[in-house]
Protein backbone atom coordinates (compact mmCIF):
# COMPACT_ATOMS: atom_id res chain seq x y z
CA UNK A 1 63.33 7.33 18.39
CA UNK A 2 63.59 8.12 14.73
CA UNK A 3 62.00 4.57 13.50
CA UNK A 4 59.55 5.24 15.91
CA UNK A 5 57.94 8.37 14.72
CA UNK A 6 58.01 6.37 11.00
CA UNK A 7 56.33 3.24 12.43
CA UNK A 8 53.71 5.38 13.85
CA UNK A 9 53.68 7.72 10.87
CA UNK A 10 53.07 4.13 8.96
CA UNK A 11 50.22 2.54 10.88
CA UNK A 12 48.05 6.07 10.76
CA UNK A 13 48.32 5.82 7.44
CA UNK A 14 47.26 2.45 7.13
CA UNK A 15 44.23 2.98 9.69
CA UNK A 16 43.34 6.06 7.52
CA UNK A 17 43.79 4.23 4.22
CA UNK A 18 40.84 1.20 5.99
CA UNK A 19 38.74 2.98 7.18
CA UNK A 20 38.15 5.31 4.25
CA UNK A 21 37.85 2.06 2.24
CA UNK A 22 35.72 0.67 5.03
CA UNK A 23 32.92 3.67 3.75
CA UNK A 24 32.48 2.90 0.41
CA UNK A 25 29.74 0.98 -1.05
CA UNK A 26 30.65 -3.20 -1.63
CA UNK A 27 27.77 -4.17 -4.29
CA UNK A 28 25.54 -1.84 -6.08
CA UNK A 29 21.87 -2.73 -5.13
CA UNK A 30 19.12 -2.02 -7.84
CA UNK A 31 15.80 -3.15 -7.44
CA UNK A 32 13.27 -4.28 -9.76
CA UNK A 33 10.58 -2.46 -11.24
CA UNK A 34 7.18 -2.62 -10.04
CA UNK A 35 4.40 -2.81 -12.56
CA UNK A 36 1.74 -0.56 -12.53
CA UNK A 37 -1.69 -2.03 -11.96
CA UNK A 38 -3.81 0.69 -12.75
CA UNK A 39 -2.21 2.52 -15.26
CA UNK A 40 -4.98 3.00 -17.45
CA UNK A 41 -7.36 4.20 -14.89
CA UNK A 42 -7.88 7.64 -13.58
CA UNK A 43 -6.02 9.22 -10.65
CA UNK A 44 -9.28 9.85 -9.23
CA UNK A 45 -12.40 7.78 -9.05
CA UNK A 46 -15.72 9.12 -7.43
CA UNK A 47 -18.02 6.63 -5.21
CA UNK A 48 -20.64 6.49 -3.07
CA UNK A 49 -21.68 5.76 0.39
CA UNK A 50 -24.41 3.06 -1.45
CA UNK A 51 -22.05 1.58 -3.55
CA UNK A 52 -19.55 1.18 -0.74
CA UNK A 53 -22.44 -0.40 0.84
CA UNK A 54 -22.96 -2.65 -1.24
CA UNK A 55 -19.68 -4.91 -0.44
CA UNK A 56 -21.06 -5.64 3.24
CA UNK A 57 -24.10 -7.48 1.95
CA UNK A 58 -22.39 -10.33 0.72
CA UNK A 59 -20.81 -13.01 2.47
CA UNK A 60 -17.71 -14.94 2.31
CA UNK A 61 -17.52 -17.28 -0.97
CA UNK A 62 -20.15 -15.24 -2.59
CA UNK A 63 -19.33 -13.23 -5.89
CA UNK A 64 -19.49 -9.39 -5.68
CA UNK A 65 -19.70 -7.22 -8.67
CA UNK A 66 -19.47 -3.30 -8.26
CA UNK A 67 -18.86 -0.26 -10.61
CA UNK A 68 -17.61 3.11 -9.95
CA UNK A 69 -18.03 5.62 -12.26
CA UNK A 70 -17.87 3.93 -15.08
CA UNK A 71 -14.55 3.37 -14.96
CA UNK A 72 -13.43 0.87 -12.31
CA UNK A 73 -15.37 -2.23 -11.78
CA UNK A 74 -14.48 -4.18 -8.53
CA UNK A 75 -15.56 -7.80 -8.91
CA UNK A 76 -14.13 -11.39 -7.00
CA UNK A 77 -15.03 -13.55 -4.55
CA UNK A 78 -15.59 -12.19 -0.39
CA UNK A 79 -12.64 -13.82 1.11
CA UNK A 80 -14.03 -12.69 4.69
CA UNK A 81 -17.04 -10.51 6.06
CA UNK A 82 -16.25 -9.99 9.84
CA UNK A 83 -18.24 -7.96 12.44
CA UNK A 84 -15.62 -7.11 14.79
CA UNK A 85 -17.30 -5.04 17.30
CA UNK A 86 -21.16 -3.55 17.08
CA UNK A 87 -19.77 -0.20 15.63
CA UNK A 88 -16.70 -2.21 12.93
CA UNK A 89 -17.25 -4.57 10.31
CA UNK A 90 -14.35 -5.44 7.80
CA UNK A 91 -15.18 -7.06 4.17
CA UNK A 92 -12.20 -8.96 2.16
CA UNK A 93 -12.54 -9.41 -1.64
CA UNK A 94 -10.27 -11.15 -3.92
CA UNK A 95 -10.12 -9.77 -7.35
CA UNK A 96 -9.61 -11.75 -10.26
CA UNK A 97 -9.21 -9.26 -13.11
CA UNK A 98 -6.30 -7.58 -11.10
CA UNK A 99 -4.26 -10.40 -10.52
CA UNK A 100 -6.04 -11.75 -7.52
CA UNK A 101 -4.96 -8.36 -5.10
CA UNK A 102 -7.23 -8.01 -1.80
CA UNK A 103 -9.43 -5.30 -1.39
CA UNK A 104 -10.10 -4.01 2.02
CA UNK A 105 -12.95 -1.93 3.30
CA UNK A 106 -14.00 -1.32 6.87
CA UNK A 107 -17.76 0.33 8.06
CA UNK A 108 -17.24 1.95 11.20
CA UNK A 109 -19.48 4.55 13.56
CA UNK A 110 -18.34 7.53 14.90
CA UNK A 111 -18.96 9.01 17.92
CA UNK A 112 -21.82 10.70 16.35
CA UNK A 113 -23.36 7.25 14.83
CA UNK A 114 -22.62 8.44 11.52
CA UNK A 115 -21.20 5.66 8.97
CA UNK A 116 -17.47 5.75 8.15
CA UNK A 117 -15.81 3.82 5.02
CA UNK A 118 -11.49 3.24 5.32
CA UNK A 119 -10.65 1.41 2.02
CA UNK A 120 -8.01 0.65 -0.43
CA UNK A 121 -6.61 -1.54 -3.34
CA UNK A 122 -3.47 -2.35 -3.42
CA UNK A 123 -0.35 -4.73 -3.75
CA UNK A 124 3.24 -4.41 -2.41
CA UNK A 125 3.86 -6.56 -5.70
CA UNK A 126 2.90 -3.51 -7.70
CA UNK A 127 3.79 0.30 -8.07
CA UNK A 128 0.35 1.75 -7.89
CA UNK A 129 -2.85 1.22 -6.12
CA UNK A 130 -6.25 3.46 -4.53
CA UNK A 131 -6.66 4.88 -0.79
CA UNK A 132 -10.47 5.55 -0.37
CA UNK A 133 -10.89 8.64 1.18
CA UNK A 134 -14.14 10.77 2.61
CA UNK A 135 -15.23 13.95 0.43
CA UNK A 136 -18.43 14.22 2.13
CA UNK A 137 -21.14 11.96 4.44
CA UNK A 138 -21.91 10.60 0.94
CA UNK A 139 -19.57 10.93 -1.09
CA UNK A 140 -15.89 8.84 -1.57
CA UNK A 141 -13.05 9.23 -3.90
CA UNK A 142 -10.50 6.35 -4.53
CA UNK A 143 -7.52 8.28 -4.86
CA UNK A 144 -4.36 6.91 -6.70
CA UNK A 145 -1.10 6.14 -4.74
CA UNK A 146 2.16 5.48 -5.36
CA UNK A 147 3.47 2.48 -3.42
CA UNK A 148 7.33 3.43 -2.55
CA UNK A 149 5.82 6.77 -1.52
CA UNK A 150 3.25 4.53 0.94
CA UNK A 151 5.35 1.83 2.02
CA UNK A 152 9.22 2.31 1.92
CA UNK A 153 11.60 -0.29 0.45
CA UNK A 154 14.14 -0.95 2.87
CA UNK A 155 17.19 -1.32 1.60
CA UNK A 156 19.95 -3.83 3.79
């Protein structure tokens, strides 16, 4: 009876010991450092209803050249111009002088007929990019974003 209180004593110890090894960490992951792509650009960038316009003229293989503000000049070649539905139509530009990243904006309707632009610039490749968002019926701001805030990395 005595050895088998020890044996028991013995393997409890030994689960104990496994499965507290069993919870540590095997490999320390680090993962690489995303560039910023617009670094030197503002946080915020102010834009128009008629400049956003302007994108859904063109059509695909055609070269588009727009400037907001002064300070951010979106110019490439319309990868797609698609008219979903009568009230969504979706333009695709590839941009050159930021290494070749898409830029997506959509012209929808609301309910009310009024003319809604969803947008934005960015790379999973790269730390940073711009969310267009509505100010006013006129008036857009590209607003800076930080990518691992937006999309996640998922670490397995």
């Amino acid at each position: 009876m005595k050895h088998l209180a020890t044996i028991t004593l013995m393997v409890l110890l030994i689960l104990k010991a496994v499965s507290s090894f069993a919870q540590q960490a095997t490999e320390s992951r680090t993962l690489p450092v995303k560039p910023a792509l617009f670094s030197k650009f503002p946080d915020v960038i102010n834009c128009t209803a008629t400049q956003l316009n302007n994108f859904f003229n063109g059509h695909p293989g055609e070269n588009i050249n727009v400037s907001f503000s002064n300070t951010l000049i979106l110019s490439g070649n319309i990868k797609s111009n698609i008219s979903k539905y009568s009230n969504l139509q979706t333009v695709v530009v590839k941009l050159p002088l930021f290494n070749n990243i898409l830029f997506t904006l959509s012209k929808r309707a609301d309910q009310q007929n009024n003319i809604v632009y969803v947008g934005h610039l960015f790379d999973p490749a790269y730390a940073d990019g711009y969310e267009l968002k509505k100010i006013s019926p006129e008036n857009y701001q590209f607003i800076k974003i930080i990518m691992d805030k937006v999309l996640p990395t998922c670490n397995q």
